[in-house]
PDB file of N, CA and C in Angstrom:
ATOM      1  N   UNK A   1     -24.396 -60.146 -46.784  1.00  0.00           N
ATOM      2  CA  UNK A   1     -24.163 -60.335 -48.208  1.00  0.00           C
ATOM      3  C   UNK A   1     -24.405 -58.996 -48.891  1.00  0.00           C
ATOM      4  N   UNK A   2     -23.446 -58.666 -49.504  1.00  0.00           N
ATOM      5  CA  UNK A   2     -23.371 -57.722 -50.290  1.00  0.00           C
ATOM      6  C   UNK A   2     -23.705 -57.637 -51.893  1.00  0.00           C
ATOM      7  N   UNK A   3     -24.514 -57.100 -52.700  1.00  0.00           N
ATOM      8  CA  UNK A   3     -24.704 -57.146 -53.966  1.00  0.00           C
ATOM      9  C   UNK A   3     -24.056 -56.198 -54.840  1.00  0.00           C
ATOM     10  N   UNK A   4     -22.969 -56.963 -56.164  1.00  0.00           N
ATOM     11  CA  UNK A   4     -22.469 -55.780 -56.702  1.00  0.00           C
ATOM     12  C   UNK A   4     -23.404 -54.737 -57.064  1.00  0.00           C
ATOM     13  N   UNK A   5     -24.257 -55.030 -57.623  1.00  0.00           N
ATOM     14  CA  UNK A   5     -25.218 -53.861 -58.135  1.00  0.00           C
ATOM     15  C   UNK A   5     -25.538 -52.920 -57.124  1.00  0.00           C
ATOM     16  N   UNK A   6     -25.439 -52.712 -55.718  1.00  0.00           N
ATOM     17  CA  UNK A   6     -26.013 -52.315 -54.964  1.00  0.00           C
ATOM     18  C   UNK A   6     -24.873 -51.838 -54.300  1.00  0.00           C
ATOM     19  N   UNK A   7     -23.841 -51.291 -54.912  1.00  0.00           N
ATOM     20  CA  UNK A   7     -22.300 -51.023 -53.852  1.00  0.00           C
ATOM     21  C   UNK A   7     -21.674 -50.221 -55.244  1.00  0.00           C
ATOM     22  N   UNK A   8     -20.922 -49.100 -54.666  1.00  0.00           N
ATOM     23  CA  UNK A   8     -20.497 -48.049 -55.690  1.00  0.00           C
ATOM     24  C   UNK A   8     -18.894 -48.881 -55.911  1.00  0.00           C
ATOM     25  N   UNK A   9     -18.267 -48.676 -56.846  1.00  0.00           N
ATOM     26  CA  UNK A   9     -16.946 -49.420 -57.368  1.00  0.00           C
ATOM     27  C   UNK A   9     -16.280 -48.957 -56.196  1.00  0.00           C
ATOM     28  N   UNK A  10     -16.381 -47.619 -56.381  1.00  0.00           N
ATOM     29  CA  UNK A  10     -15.303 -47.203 -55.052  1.00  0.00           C
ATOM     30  C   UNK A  10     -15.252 -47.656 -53.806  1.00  0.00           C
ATOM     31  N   UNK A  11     -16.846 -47.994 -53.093  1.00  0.00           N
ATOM     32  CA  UNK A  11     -17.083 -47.992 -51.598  1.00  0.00           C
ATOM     33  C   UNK A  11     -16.664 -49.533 -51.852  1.00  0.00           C
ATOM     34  N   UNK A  12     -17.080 -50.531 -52.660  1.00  0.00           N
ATOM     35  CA  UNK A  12     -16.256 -51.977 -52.960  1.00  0.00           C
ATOM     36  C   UNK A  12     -15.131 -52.164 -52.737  1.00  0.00           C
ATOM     37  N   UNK A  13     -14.210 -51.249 -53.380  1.00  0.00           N
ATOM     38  CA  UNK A  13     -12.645 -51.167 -53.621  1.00  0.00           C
ATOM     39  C   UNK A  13     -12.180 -50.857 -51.933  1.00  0.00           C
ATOM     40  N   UNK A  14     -13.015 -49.958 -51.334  1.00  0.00           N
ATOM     41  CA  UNK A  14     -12.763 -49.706 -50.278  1.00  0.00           C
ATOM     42  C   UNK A  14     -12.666 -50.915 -49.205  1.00  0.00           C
ATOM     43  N   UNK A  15     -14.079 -51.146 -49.198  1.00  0.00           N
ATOM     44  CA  UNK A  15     -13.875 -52.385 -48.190  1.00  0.00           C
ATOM     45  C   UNK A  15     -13.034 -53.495 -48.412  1.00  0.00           C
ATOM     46  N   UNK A  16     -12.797 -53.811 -49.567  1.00  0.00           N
ATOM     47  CA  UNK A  16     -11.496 -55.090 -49.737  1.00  0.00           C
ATOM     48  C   UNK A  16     -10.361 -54.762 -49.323  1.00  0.00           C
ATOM     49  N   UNK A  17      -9.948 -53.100 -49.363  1.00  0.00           N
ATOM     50  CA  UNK A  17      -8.672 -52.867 -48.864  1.00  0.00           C
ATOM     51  C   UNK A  17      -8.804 -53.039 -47.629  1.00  0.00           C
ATOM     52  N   UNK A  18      -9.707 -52.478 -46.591  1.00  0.00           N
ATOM     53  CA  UNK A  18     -10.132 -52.604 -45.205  1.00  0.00           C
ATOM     54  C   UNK A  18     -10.174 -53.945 -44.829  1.00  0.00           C
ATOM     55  N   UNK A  19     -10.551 -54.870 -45.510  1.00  0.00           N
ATOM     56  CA  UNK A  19     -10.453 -56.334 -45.350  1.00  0.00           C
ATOM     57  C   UNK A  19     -11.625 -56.382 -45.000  1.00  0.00           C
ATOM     58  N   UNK A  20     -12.820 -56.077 -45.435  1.00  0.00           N
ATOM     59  CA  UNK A  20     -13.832 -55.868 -44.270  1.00  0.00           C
ATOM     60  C   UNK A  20     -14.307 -56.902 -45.450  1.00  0.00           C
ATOM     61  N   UNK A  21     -14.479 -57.222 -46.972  1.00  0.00           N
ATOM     62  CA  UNK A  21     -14.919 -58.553 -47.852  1.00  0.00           C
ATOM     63  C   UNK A  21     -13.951 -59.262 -48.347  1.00  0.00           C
ATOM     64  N   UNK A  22     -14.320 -60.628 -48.033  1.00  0.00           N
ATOM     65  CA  UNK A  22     -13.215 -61.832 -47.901  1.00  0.00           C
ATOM     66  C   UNK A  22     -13.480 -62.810 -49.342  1.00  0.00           C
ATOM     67  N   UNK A  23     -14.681 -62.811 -49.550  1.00  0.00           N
ATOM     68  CA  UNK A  23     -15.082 -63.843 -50.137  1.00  0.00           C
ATOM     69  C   UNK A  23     -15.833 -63.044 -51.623  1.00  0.00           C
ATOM     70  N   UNK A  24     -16.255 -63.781 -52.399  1.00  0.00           N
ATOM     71  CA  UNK A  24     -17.234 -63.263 -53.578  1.00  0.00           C
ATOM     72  C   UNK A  24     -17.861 -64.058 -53.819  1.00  0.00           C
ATOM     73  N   UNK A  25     -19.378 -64.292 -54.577  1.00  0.00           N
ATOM     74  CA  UNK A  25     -20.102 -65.224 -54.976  1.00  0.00           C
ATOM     75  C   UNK A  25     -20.736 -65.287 -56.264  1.00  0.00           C
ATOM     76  N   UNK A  26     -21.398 -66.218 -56.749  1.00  0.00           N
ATOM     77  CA  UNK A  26     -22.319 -66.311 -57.966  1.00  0.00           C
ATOM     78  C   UNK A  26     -23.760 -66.137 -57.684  1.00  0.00           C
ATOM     79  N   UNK A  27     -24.637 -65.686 -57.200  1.00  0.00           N
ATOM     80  CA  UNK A  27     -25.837 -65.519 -56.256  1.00  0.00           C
ATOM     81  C   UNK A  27     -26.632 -66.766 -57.430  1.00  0.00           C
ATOM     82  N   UNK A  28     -26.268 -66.874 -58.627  1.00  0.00           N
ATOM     83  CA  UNK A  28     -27.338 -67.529 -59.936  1.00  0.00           C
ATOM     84  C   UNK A  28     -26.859 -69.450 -59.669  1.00  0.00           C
ATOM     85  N   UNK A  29     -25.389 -69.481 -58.949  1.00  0.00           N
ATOM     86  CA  UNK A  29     -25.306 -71.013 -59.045  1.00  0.00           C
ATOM     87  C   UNK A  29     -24.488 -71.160 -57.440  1.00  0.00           C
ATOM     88  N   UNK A  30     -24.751 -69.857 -57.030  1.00  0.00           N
ATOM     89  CA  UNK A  30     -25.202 -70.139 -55.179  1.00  0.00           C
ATOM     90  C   UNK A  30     -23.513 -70.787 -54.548  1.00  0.00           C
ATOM     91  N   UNK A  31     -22.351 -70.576 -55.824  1.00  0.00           N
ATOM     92  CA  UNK A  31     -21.028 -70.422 -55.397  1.00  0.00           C
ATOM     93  C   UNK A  31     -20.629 -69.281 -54.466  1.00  0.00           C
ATOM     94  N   UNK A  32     -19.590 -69.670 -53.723  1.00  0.00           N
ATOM     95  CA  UNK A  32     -18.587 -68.429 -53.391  1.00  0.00           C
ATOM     96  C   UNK A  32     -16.967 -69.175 -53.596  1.00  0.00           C
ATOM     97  N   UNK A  33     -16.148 -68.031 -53.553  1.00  0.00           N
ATOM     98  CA  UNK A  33     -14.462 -67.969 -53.870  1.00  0.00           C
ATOM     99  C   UNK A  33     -13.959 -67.061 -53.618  1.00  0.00           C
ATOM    100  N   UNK A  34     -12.500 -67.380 -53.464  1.00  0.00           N
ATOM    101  CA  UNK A  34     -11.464 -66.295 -52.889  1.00  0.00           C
ATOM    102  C   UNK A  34     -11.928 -65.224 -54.125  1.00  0.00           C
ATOM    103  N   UNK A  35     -11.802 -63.555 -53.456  1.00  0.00           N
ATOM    104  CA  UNK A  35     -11.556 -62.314 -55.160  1.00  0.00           C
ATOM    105  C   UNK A  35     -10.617 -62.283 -56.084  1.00  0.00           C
ATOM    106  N   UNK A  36      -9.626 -63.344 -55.888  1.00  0.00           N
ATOM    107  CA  UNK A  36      -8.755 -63.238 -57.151  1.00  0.00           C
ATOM    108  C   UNK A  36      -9.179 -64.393 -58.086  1.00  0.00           C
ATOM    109  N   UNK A  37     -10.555 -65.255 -58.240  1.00  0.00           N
ATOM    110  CA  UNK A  37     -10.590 -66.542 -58.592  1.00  0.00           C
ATOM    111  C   UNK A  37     -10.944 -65.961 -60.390  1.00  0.00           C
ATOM    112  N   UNK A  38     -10.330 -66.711 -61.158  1.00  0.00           N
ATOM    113  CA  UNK A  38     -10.338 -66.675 -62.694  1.00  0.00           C
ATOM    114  C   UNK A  38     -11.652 -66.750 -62.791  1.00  0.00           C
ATOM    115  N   UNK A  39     -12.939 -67.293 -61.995  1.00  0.00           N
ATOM    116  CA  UNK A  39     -13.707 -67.726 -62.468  1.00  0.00           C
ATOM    117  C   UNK A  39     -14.714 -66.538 -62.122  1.00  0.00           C
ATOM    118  N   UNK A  40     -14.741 -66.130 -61.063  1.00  0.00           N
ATOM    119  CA  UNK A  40     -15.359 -65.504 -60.271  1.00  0.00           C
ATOM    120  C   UNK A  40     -14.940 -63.990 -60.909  1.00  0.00           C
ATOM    121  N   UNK A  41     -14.188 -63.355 -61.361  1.00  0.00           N
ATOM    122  CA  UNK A  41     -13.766 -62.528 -62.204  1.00  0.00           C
ATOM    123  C   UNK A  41     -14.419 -62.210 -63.761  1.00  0.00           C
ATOM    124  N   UNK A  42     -14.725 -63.497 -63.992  1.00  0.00           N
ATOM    125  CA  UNK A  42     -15.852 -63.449 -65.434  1.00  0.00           C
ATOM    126  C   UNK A  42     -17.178 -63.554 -65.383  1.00  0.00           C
ATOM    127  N   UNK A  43     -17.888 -63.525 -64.034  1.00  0.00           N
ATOM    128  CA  UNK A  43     -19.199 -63.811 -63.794  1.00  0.00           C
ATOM    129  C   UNK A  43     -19.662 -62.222 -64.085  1.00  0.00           C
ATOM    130  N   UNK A  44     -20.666 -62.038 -63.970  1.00  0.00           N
ATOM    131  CA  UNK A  44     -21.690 -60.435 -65.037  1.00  0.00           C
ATOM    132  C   UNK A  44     -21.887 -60.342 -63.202  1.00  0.00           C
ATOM    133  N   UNK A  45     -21.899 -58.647 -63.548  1.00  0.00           N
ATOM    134  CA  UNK A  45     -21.691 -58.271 -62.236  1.00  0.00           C
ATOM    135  C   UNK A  45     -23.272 -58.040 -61.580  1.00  0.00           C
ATOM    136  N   UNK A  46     -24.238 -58.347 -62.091  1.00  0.00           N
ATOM    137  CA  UNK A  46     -25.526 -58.586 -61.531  1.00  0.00           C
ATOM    138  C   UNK A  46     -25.747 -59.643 -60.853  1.00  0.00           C
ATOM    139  N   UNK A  47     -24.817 -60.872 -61.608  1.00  0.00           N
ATOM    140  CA  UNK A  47     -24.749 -62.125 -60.510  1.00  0.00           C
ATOM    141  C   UNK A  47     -23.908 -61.992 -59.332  1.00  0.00           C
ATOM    142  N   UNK A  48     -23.019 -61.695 -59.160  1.00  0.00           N
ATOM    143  CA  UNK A  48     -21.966 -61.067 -58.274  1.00  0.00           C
ATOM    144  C   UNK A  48     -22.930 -60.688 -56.599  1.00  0.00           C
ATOM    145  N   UNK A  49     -22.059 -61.400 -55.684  1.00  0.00           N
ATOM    146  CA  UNK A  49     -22.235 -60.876 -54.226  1.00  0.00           C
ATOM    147  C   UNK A  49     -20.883 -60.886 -53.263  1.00  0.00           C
ATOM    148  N   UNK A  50     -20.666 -60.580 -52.385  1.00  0.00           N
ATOM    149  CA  UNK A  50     -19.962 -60.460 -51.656  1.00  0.00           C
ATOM    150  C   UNK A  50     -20.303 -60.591 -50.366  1.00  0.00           C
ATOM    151  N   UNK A  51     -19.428 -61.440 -49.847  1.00  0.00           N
ATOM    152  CA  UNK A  51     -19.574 -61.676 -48.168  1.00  0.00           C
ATOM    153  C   UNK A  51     -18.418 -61.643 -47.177  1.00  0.00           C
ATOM    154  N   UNK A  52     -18.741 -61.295 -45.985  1.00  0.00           N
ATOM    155  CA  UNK A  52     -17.485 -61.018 -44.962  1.00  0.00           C
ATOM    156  C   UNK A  52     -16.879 -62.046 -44.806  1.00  0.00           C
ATOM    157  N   UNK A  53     -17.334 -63.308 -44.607  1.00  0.00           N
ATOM    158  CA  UNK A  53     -16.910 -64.205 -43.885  1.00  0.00           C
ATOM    159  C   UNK A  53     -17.134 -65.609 -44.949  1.00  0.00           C
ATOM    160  N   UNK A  54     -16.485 -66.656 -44.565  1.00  0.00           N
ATOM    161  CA  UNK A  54     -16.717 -68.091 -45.315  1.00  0.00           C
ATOM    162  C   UNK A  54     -18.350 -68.560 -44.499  1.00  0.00           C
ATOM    163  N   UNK A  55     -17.888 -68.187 -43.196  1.00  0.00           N
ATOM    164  CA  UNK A  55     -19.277 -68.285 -42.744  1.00  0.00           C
ATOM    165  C   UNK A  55     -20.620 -67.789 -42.949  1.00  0.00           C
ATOM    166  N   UNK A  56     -20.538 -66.432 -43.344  1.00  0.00           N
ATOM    167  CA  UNK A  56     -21.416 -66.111 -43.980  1.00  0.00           C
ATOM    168  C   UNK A  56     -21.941 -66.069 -45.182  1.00  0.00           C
ATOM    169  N   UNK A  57     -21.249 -67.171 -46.089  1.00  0.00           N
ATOM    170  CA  UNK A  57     -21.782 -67.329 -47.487  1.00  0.00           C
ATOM    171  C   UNK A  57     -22.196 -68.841 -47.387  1.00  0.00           C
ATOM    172  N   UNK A  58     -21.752 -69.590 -46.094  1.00  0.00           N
ATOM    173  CA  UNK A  58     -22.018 -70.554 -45.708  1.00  0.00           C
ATOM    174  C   UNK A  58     -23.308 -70.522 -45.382  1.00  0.00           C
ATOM    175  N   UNK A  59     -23.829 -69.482 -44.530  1.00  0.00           N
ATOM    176  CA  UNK A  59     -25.453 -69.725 -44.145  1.00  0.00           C
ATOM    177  C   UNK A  59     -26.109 -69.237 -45.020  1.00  0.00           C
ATOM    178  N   UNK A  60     -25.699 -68.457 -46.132  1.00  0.00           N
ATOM    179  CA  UNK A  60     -26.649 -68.337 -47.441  1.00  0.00           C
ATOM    180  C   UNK A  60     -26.834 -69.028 -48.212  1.00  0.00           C
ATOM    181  N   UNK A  61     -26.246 -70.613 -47.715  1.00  0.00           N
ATOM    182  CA  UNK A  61     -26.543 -71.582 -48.986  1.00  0.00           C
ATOM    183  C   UNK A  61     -25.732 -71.717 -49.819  1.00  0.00           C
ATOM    184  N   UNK A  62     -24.706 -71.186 -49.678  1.00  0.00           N
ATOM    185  CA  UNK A  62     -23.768 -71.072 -50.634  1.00  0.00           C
ATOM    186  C   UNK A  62     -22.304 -72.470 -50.620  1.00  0.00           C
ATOM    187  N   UNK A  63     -21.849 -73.073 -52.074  1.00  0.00           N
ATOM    188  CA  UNK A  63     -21.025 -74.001 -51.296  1.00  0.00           C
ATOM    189  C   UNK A  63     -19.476 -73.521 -52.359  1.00  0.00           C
ATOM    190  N   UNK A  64     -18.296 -73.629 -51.503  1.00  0.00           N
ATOM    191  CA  UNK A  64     -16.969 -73.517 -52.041  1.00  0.00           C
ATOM    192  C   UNK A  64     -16.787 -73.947 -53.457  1.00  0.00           C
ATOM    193  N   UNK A  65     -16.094 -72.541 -54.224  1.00  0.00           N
ATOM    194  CA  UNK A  65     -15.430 -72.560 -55.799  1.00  0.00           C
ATOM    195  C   UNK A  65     -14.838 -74.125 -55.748  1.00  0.00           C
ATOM    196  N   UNK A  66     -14.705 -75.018 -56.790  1.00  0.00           N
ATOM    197  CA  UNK A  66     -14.311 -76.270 -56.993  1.00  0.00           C
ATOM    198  C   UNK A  66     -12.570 -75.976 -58.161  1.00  0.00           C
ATOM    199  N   UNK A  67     -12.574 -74.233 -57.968  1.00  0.00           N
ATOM    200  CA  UNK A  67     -11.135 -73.696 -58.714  1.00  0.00           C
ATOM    201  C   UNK A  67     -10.047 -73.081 -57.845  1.00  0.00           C
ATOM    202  N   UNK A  68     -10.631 -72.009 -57.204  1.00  0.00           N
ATOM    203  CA  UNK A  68     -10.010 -71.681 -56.081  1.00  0.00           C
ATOM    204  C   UNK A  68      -9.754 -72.277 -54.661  1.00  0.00           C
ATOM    205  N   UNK A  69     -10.575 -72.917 -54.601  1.00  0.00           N
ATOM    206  CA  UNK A  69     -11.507 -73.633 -52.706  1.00  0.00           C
ATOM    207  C   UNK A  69     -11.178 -75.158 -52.641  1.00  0.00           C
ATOM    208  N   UNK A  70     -10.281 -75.391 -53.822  1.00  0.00           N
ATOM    209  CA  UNK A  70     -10.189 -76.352 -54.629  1.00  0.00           C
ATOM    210  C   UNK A  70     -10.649 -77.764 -53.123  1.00  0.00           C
ATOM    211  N   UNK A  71      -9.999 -77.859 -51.758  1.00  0.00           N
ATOM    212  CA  UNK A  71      -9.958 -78.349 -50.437  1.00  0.00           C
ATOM    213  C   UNK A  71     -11.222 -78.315 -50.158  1.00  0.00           C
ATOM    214  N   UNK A  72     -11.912 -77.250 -49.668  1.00  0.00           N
ATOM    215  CA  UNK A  72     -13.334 -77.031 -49.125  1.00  0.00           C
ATOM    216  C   UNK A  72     -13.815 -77.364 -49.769  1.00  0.00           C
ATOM    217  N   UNK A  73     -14.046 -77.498 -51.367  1.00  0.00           N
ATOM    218  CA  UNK A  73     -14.471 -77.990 -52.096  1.00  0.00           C
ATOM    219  C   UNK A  73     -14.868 -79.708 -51.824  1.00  0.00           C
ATOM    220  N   UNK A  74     -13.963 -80.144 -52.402  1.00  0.00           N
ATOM    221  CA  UNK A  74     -13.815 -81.480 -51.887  1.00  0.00           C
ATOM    222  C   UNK A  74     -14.453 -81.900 -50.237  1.00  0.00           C
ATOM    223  N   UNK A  75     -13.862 -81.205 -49.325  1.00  0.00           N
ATOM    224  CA  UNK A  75     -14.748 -81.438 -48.267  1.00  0.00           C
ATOM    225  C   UNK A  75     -16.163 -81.287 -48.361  1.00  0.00           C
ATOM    226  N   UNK A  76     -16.655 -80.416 -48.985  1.00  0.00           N
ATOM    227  CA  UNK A  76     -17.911 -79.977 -49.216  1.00  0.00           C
ATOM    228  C   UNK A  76     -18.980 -81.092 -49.944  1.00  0.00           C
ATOM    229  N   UNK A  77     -18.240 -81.623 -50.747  1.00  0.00           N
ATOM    230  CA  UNK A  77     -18.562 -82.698 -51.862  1.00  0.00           C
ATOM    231  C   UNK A  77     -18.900 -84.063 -51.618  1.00  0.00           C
ATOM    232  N   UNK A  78     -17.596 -84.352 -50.404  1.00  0.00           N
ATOM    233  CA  UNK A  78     -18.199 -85.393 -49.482  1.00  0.00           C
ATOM    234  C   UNK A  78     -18.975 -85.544 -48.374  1.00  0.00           C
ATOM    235  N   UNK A  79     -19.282 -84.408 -48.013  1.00  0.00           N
ATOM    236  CA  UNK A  79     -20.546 -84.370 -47.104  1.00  0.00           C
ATOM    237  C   UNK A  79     -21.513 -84.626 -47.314  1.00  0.00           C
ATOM    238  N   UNK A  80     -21.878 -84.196 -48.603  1.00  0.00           N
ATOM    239  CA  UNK A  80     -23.353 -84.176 -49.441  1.00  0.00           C
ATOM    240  C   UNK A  80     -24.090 -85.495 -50.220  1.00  0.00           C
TER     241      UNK A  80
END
């Protein structure tokens, strides 16, 4: 998990082109979502994290955008 605050714009910009971050999160309401999500785009970039994998925002506790993830979502929802 990656923290915006803790990653230069550039070296960020970098790794998304590399594909090397897949996912983004809300660290304050413990979401993640695809980087193009409307929602995830207006969050303050202190809340902001980033992770490689679905899996790895998965073992941080983290559960699927209910905008973007709209599927996982729902799966997610009925598990619980």
């Amino acid at each position: 998990m990656i923290h915006h605050v803790e990653i230069l714009d550039i070296d960020l910009r970098s790794k998304i082109k590399q594909k090397q971050i897949f996912f983004g999160g809300n660290k304050k309401l413990k979401i993640y979502g695809k980087l193009n999500c409307k929602s995830g785009k207006r969050m303050k970039k202190e809340n902001r994290v980033f992770f490689l994998s679905e899996t790895e925002a998965l073992e941080n506790g983290y559960r699927p955008c209910g905008h973007c993830m709209h599927l996982d979502y729902k799966k997610w929802k009925n598990e619980t």
